[in-house]
Protein backbone atom coordinates (compact mmCIF):
# COMPACT_ATOMS: atom_id res chain seq x y z
CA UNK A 1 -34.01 -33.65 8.97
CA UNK A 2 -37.46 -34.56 10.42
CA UNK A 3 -40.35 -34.19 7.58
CA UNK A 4 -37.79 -34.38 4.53
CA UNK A 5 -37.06 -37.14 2.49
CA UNK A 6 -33.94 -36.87 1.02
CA UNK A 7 -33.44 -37.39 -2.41
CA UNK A 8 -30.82 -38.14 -5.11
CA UNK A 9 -31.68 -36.43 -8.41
CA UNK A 10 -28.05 -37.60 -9.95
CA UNK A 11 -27.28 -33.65 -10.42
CA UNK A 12 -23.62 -33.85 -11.27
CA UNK A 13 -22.10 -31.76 -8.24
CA UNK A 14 -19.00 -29.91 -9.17
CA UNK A 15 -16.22 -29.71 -6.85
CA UNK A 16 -15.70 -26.57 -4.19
CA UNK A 17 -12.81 -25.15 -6.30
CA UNK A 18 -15.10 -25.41 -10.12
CA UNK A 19 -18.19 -24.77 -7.83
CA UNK A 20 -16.33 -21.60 -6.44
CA UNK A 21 -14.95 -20.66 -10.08
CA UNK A 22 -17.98 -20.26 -11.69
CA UNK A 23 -19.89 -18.86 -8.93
CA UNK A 24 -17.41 -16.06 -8.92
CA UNK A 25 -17.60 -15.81 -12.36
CA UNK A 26 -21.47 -15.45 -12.55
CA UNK A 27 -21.04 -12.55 -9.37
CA UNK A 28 -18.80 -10.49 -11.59
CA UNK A 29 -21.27 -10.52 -14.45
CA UNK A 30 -24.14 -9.61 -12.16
CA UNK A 31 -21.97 -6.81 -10.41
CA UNK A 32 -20.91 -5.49 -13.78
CA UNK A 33 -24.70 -5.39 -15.25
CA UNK A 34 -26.16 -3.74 -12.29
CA UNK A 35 -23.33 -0.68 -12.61
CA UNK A 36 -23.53 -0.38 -16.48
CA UNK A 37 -27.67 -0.07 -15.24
CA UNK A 38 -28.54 1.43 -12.07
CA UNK A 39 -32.12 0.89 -13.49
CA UNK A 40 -31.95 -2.86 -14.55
CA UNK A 41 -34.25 -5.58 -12.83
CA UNK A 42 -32.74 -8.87 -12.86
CA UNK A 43 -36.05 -11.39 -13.90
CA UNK A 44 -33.92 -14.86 -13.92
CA UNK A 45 -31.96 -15.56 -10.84
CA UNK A 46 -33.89 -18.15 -8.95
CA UNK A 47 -32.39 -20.58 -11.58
CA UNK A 48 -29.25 -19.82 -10.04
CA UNK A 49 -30.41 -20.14 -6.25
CA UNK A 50 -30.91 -23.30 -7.61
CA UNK A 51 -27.77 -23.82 -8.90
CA UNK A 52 -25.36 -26.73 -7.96
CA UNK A 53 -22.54 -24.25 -8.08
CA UNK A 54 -24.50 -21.73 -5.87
CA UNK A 55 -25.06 -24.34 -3.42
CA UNK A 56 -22.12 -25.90 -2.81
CA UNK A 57 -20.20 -22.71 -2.22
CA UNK A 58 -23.59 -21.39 -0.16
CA UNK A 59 -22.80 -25.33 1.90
CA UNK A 60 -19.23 -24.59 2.20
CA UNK A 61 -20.04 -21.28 3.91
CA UNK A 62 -22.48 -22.89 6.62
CA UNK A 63 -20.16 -25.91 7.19
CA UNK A 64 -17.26 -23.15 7.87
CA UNK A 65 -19.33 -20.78 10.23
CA UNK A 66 -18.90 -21.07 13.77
CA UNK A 67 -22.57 -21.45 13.78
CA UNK A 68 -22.23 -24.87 11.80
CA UNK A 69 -22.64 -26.44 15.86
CA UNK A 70 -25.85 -24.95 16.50
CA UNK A 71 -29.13 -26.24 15.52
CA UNK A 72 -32.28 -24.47 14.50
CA UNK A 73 -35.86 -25.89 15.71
CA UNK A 74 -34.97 -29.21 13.95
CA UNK A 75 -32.28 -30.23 15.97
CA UNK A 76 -29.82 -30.57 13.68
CA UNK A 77 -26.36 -29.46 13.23
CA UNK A 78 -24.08 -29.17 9.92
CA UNK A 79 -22.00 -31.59 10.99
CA UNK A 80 -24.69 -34.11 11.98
CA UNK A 81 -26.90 -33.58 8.52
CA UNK A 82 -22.71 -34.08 6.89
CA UNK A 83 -22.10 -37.51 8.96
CA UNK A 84 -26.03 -38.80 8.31
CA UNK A 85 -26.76 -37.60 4.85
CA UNK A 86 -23.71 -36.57 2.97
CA UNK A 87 -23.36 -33.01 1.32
CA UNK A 88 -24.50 -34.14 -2.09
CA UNK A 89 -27.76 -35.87 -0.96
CA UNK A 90 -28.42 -33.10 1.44
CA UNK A 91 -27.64 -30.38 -1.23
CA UNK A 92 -30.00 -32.50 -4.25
CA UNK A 93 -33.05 -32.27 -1.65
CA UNK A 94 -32.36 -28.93 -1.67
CA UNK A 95 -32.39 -28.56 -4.71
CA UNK A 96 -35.20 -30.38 -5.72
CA UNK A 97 -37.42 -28.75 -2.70
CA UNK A 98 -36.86 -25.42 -4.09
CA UNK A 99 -37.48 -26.00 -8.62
CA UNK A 100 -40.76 -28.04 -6.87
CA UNK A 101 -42.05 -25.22 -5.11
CA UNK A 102 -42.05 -26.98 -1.97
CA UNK A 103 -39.53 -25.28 0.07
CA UNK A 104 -40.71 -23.35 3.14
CA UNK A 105 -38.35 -22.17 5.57
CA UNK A 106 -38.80 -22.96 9.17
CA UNK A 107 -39.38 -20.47 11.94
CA UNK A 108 -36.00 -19.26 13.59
CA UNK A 109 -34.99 -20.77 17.17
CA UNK A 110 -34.73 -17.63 19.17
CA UNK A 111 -31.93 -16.96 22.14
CA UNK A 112 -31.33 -13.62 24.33
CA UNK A 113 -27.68 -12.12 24.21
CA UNK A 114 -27.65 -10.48 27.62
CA UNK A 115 -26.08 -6.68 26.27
CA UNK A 116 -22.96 -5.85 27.95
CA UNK A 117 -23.44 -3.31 30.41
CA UNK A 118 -27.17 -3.10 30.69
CA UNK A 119 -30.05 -5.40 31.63
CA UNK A 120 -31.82 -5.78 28.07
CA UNK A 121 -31.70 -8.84 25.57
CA UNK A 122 -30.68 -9.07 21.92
CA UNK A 123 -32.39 -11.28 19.99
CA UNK A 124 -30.52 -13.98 17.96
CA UNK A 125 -32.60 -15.96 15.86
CA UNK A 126 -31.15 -19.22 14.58
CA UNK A 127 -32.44 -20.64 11.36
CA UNK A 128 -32.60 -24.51 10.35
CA UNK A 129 -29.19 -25.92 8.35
CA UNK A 130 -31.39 -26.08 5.41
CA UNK A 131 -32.34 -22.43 5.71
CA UNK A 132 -29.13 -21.56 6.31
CA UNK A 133 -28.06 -23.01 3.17
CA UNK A 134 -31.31 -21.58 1.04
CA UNK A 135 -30.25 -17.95 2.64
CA UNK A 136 -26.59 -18.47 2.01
CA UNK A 137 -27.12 -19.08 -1.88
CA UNK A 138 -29.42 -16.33 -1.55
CA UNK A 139 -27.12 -13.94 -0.52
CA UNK A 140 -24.63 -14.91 -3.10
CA UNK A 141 -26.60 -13.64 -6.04
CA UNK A 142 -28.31 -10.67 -4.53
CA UNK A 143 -25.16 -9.23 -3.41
CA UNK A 144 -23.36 -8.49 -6.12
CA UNK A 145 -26.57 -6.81 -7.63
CA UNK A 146 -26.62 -4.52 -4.29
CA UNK A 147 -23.28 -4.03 -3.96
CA UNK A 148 -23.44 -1.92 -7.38
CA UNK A 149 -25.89 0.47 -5.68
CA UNK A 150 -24.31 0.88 -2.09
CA UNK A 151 -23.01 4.12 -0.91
CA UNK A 152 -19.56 3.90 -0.09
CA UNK A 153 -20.21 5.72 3.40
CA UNK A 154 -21.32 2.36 4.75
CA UNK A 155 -18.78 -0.28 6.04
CA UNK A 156 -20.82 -3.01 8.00
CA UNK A 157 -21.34 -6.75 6.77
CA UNK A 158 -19.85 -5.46 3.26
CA UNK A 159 -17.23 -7.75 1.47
CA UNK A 160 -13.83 -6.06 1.57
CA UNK A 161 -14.67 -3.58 4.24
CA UNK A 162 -14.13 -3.54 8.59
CA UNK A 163 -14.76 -1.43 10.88
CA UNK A 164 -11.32 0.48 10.79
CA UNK A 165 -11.95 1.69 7.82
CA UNK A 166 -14.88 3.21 9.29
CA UNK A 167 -13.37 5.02 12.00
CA UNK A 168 -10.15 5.41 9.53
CA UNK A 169 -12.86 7.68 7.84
CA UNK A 170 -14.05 9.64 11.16
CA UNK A 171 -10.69 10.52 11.81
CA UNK A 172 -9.69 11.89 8.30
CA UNK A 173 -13.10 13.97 7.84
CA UNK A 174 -12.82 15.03 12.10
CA UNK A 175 -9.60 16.15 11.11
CA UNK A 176 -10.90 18.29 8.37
CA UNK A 177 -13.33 20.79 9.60
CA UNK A 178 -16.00 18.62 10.78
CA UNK A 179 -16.15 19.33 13.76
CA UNK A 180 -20.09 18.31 14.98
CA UNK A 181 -20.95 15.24 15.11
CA UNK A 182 -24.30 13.84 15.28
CA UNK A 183 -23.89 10.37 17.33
CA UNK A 184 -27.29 8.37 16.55
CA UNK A 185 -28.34 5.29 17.47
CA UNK A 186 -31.47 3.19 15.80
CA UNK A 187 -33.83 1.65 18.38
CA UNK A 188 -33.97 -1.86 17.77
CA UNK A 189 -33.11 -1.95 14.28
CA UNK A 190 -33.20 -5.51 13.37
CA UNK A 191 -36.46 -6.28 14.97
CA UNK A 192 -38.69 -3.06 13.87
CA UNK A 193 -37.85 -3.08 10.04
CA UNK A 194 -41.08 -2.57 7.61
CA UNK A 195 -41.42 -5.39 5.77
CA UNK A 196 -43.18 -3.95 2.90
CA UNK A 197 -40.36 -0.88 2.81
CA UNK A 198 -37.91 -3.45 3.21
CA UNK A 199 -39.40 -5.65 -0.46
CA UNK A 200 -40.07 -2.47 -2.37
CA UNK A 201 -36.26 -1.73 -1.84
CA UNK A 202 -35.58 -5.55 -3.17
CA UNK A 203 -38.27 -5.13 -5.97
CA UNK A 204 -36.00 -2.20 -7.38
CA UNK A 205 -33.27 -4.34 -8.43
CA UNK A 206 -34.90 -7.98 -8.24
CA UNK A 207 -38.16 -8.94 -10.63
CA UNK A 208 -38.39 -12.68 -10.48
CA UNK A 209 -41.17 -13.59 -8.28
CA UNK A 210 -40.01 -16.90 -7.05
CA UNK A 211 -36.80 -14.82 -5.54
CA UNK A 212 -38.87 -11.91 -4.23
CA UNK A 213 -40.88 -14.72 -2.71
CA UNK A 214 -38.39 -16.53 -1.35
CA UNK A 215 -37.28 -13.31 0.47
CA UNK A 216 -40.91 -12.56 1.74
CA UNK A 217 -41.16 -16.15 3.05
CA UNK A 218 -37.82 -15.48 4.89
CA UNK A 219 -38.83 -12.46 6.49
CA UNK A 220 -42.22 -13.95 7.67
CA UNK A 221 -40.92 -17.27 8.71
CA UNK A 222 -41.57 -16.54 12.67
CA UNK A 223 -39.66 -17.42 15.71
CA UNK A 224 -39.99 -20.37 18.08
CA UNK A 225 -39.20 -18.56 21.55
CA UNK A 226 -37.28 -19.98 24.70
CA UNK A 227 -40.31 -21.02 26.14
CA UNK A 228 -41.45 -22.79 22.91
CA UNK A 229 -43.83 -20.44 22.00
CA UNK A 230 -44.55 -19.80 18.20
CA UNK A 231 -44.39 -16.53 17.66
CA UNK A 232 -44.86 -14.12 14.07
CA UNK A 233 -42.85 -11.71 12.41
CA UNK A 234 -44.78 -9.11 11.21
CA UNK A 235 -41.43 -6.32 11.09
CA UNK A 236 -37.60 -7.17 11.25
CA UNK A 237 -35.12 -9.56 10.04
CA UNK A 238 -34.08 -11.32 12.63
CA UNK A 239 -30.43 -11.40 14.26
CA UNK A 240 -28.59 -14.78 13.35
CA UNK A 241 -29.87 -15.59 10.07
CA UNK A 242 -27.02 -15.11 6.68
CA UNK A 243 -29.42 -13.17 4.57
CA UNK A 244 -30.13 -10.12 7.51
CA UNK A 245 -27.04 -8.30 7.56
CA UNK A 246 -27.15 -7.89 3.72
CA UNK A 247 -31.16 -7.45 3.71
CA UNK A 248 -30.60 -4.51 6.77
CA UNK A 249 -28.31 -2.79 4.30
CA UNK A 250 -30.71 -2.50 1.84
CA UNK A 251 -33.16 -1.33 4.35
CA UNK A 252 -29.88 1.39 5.29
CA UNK A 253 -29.09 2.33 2.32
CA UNK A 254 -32.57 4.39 1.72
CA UNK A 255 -30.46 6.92 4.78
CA UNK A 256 -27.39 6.38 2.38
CA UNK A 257 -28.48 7.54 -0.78
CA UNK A 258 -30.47 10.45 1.19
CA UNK A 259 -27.36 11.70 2.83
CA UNK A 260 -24.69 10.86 0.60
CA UNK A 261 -26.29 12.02 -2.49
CA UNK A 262 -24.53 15.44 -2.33
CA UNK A 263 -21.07 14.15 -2.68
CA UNK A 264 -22.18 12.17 -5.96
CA UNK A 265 -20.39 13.38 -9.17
CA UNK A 266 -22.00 17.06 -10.06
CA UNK A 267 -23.32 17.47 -6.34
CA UNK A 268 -23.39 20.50 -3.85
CA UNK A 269 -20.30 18.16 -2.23
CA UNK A 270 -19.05 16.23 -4.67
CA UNK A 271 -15.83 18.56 -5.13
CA UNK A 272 -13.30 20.80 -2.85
CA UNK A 273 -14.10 23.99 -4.21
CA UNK A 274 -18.10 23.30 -4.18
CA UNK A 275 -17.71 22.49 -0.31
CA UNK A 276 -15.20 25.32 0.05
CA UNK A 277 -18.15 27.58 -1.59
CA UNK A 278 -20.89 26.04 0.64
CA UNK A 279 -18.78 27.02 3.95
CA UNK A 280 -17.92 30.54 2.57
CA UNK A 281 -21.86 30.89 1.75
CA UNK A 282 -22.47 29.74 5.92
CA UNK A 283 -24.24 26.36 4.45
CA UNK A 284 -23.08 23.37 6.31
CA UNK A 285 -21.26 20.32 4.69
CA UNK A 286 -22.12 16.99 6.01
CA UNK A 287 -20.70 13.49 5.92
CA UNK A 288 -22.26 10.05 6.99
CA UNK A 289 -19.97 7.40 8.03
CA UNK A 290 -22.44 4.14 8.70
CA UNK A 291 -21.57 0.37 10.07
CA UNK A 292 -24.65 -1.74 9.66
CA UNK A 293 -27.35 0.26 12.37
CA UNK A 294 -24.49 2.69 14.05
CA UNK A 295 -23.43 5.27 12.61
CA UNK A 296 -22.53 9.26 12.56
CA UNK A 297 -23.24 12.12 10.90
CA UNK A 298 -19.97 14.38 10.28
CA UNK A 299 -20.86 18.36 10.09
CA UNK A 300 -18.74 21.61 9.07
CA UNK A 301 -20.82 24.66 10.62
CA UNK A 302 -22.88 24.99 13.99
CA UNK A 303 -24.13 22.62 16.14
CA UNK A 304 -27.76 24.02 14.54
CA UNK A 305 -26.79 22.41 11.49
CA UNK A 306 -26.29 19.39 12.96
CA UNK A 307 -29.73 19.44 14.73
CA UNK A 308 -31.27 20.11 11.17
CA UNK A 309 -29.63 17.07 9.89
CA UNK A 310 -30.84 14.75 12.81
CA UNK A 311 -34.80 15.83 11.84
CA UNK A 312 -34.14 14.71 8.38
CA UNK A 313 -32.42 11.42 9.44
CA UNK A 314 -35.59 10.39 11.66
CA UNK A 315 -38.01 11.79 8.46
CA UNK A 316 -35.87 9.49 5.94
CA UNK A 317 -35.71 6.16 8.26
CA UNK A 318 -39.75 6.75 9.37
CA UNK A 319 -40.58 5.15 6.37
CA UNK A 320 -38.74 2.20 6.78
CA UNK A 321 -40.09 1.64 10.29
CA UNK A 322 -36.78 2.50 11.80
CA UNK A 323 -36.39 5.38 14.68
CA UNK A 324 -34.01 7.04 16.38
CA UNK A 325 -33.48 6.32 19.97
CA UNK A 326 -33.77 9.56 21.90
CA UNK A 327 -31.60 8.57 24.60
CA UNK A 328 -29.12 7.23 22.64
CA UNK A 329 -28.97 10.01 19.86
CA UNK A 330 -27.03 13.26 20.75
CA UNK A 331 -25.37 16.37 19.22
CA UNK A 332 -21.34 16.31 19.95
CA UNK A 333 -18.08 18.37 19.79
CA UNK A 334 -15.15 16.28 18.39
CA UNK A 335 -13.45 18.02 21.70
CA UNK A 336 -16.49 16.41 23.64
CA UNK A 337 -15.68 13.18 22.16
CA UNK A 338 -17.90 10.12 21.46
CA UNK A 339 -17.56 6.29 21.37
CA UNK A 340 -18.05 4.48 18.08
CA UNK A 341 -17.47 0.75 17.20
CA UNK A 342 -15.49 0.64 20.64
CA UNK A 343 -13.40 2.97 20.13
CA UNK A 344 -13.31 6.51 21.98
CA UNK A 345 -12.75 9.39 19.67
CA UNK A 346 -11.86 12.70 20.40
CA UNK A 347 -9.17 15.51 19.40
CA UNK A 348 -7.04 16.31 22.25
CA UNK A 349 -4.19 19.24 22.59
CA UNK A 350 -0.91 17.12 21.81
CA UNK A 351 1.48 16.58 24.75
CA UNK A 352 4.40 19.42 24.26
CA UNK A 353 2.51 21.24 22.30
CA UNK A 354 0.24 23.81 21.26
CA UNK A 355 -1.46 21.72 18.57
CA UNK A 356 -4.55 19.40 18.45
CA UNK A 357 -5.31 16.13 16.68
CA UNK A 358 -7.62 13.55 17.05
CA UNK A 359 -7.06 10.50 18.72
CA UNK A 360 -8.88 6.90 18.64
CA UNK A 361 -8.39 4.58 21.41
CA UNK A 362 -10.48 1.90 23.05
CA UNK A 363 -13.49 3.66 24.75
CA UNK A 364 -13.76 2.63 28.75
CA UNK A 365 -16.86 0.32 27.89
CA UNK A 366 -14.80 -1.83 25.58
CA UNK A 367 -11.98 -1.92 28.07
CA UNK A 368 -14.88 -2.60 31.07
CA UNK A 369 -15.89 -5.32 28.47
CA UNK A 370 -12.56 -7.04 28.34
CA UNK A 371 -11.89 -7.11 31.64
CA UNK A 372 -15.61 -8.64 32.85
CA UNK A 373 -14.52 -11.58 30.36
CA UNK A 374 -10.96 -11.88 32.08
CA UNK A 375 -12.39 -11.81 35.53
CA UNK A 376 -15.30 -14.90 34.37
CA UNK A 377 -12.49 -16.92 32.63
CA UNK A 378 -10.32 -16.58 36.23
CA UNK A 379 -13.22 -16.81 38.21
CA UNK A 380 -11.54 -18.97 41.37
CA UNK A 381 -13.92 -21.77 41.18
CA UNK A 382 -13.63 -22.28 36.98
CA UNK A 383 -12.79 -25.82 36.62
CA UNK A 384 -9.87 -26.90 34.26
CA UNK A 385 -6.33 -26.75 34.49
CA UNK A 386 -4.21 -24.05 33.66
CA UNK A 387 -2.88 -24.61 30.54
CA UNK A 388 -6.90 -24.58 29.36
CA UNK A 389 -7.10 -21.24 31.44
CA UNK A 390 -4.36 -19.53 29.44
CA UNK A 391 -6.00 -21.02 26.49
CA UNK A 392 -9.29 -19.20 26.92
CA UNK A 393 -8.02 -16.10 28.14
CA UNK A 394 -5.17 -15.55 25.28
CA UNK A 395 -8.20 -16.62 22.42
CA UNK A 396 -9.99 -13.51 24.52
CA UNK A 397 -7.25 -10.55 25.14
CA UNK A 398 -5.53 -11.48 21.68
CA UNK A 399 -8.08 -10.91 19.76
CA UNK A 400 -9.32 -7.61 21.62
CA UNK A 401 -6.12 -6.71 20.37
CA UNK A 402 -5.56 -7.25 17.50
CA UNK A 403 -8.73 -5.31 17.27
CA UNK A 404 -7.68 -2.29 18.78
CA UNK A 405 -4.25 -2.35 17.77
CA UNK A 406 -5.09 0.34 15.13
CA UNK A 407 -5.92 3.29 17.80
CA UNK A 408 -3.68 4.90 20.47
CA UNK A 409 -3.48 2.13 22.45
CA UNK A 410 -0.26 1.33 24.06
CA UNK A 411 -0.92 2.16 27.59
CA UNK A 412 -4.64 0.31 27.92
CA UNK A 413 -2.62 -2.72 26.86
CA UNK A 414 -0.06 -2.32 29.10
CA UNK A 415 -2.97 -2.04 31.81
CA UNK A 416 -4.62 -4.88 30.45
CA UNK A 417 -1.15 -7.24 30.52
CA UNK A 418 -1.25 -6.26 34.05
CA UNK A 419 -4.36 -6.99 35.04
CA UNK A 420 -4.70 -10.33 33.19
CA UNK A 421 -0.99 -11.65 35.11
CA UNK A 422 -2.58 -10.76 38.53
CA UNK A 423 -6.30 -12.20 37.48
CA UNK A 424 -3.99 -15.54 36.07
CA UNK A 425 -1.87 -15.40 39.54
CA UNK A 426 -4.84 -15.44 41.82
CA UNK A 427 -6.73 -18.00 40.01
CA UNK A 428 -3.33 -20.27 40.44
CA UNK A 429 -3.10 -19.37 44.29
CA UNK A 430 -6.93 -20.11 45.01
CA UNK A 431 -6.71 -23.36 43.18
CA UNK A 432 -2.99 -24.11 44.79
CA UNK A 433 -3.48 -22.73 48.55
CA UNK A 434 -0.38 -24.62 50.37
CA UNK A 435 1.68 -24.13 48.32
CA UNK A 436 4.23 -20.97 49.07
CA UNK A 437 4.68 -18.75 47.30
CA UNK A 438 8.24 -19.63 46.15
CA UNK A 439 7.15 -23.25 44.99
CA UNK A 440 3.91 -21.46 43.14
CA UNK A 441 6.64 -19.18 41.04
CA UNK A 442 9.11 -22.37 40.59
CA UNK A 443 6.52 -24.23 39.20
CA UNK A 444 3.82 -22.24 37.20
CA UNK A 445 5.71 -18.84 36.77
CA UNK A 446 9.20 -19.39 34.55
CA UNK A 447 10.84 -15.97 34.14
CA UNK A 448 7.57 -14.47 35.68
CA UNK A 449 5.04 -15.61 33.20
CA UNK A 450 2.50 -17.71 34.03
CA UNK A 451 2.91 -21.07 31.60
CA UNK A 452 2.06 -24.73 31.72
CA UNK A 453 2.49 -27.55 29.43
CA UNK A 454 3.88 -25.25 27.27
CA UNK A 455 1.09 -22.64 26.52
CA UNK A 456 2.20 -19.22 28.04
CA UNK A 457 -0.13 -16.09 29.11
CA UNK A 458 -0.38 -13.58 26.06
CA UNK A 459 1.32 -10.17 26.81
CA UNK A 460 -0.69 -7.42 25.38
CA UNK A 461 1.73 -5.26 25.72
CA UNK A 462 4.07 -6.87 23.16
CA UNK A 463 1.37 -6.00 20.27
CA UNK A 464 2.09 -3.51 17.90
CA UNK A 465 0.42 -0.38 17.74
CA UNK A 466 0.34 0.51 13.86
CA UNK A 467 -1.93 3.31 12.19
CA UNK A 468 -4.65 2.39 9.76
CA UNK A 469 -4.91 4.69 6.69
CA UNK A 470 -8.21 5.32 5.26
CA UNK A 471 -8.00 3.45 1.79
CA UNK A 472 -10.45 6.01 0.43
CA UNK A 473 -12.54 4.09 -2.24
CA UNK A 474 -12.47 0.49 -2.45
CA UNK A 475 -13.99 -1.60 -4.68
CA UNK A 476 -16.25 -4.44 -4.34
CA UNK A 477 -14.29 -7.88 -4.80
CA UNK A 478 -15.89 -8.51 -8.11
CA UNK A 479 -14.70 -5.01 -9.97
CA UNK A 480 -11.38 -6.90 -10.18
CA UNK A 481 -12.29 -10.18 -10.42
């Protein structure tokens, strides 16, 4: 890396399975002190940043992410500093830059996402391998510590949790009464978070300095622009970098503990007869169901009550920075319906029947969203040959999926299997124009399905459809450790 001079302190580095061991074994301690305490600071963990242990499994986590092949504003790669440097030379400057003092992270090489559907950016911000490593050890002792705090109404960037468990939640508690929903969306969350919020949050759990600065230094690193502009960061934590999701969720949780607070043990909520006495006395029950910056707002009583609650969610987030966006934030019926983490959920009257339940299934904007990747994959002109083609586009519909496969979603795959053979077919007959169509089905459609060199198209219509069911509590991967 350009500027650092690597160094070899002849720190015995354990392997990944002992450097994995222990670091597990340290998490568990830290998760089980921070429960006994909800009041403890931890004063010594930048010792363990430092840690060879820490570092290896923080390496072994960069090397693996799909990230590892892009560079930050040094220009190199994981695989490059591997090939040039080795791991343990790489990981001993590391090492050695942070117990001198000396390490400083770099500012973040920003890219704009386009956003599906619309014509604004989202920012990605793309830290330096060394960074990434720093953050990565980071994140593996703070976590534990916040993990003993969370809510369990969030789901988002949490170990052991997805997003079905999320919606697995929606549908239980829509199921049950709830029957507003307030559907909010934060404006620009990751780019507008208080940064002085954000570190009195941290300073609750954490008290060693050299960690609290090491998260400060983070947050104010800046941001080298596409047009090689320097730019600060004065609020946010930018998209891209290992230590933001968890460092957003401590931002969150300050909306967590606000609105989850009544169903803690000896709250208004907390039981079935102390909600069933709340309805019976016209007060409204309420339940938040959070994945990283969307979430929902679940309400038993009048769509009044629900308008209540969305005042005090924009007075709790002001605080932190964070606002709701007014366009994006509405009042709904579960009969109304509303889309959340792609799916579309809303009760409906079942077929036959006089009786209602609600249904998930994937919401037309994730379907429109599949589809717009089909049709650029199959674009006529896309150079390759067609075993590559069915490559890309199985990688694209399987995993949409296998995604969806929890919701009512039989007939959108059938649509989708239909739509992906004729997107597959046309491609083959733009790229193959004389031939007829007789030779075109000999040769690239056997029994109807497009295949060559032995990779077939993927039939989404042969995937399961199986029901998630909401696992309730679930405990953080060091309870049982």
């Amino acid at each position: 890396m350009p500027g650092e001079t690597l160094v070899n302190t002849g720190v015995p580095w354990p392997s990944a399975e002992d450097a994995a061991a222990r670091v597990l074994e340290i998490q568990t301690k830290l998760h089980r002190w921070a429960g006994n305490d909800p009041s403890a600071k931890f004063d010594d963990l930048f010792n363990l940043v430092a840690d060879p242990g820490f570092l290896m499994v923080a390496w072994g986590r960069v090397r693996s992410n799909t990230g590892a092949r892009t560079a930050g504003v040094d220009g190199w790669t994981a695989r490059q500093v591997e090939q040039h440097y080795g791991v343990e030379q790489f990981l001993s400057t590391i090492r050695e830059l942070l117990r001198s003092g000396q390490f400083t992270p770099k500012p973040v090489r920003e890219r704009l996402i386009p956003k599906p559907g619309t014509a604004k950016f989202r920012r990605l911000g793309i830290p330096t391998v060394i960074d990434r490593t720093v953050q990565a050890a980071l994140k593996l002792v703070l976590e534990p510590i916040f993990e003993a705090e969370f809510q369990p109404c969030s789901y988002g960037f949490r170990p052991g949790r997805r997003a079905q468990d999320a919606i697995a939640e929606i549908q239980l508690f829509t199921t049950l009464r709830y029957k507003w929903v307030l559907e909010a969306d934060i404006e620009a969350c990751f780019d507008t978070i208080d940064h002085t919020a954000l570190m009195d949050r941290v300073r609750r759990r954490v008290g060693d300095k050299r960690v609290l600065a090491l998260v400060k230094a983070f947050l104010k690193a800046g941001v080298l622009t596409e047009t090689d502009q320097a730019s600060g960061t004065f609020t946010g934590t930018p998209q891209g970098g290992i230590l933001s999701p968890l460092l957003a969720n401590i931002a969150l949780s300050v909306l967590d503990d606000r609105l989850h607070a009544g169903w803690l043990h000896g709250g208004p909520m907390s039981t079935d007869s102390r909600r069933q006495t709340r309805r019976r006395k016209g007060l409204p029950n309420w339940r938040l169901v959070r994945y990283a910056d969307d979430f929902v707002v679940l309400v038993t009583g009048t769509r009044e009550d629900a308008e209540q609650l969305r005042e005090e969610v924009a007075a709790t987030l002001a605080p932190m920075g964070l606002r709701l966006s007014e366009a994006k934030t509405a009042v709904v019926h579960i009969d109304e319906g509303f889309d959340f983490l792609g799916f579309r959920i809303q009760r409906h009257r079942k077929r036959g029947t006089s009786k209602h339940y609600v249904y998930t299934y994937p919401s037309k904007k994730s379907l429109n969203s599949i589809t717009a990747k089909v049709r650029a994959i199959t674009w006529r002109n896309k150079p390759g040959d067609l075993a590559e083609l069915l490559g890309w586009v199985n990688a694209a519909t399987r995993g949409w999926c296998n995604y969806f496969k929890h919701g009512v979603s039989k007939a959108t795959f059938s649509y989708l299997r239909a739509f992906t053979w004729r997107r597959v077919v046309y491609w083959i007959r733009k790229r193959h124009p004389r031939l007829n169509w007789a030779t075109t089905r000999r040769r690239f459609l056997p029994e109807w399905v497009p295949t060559a060199d032995g990779v077939s198209l993927f039939n989404p219509g042969s995937v399961a459809v199986t029901r998630y069911r909401y696992r309730g509590a679930i405990p953080a991967p060091w309870a049982t450790a």
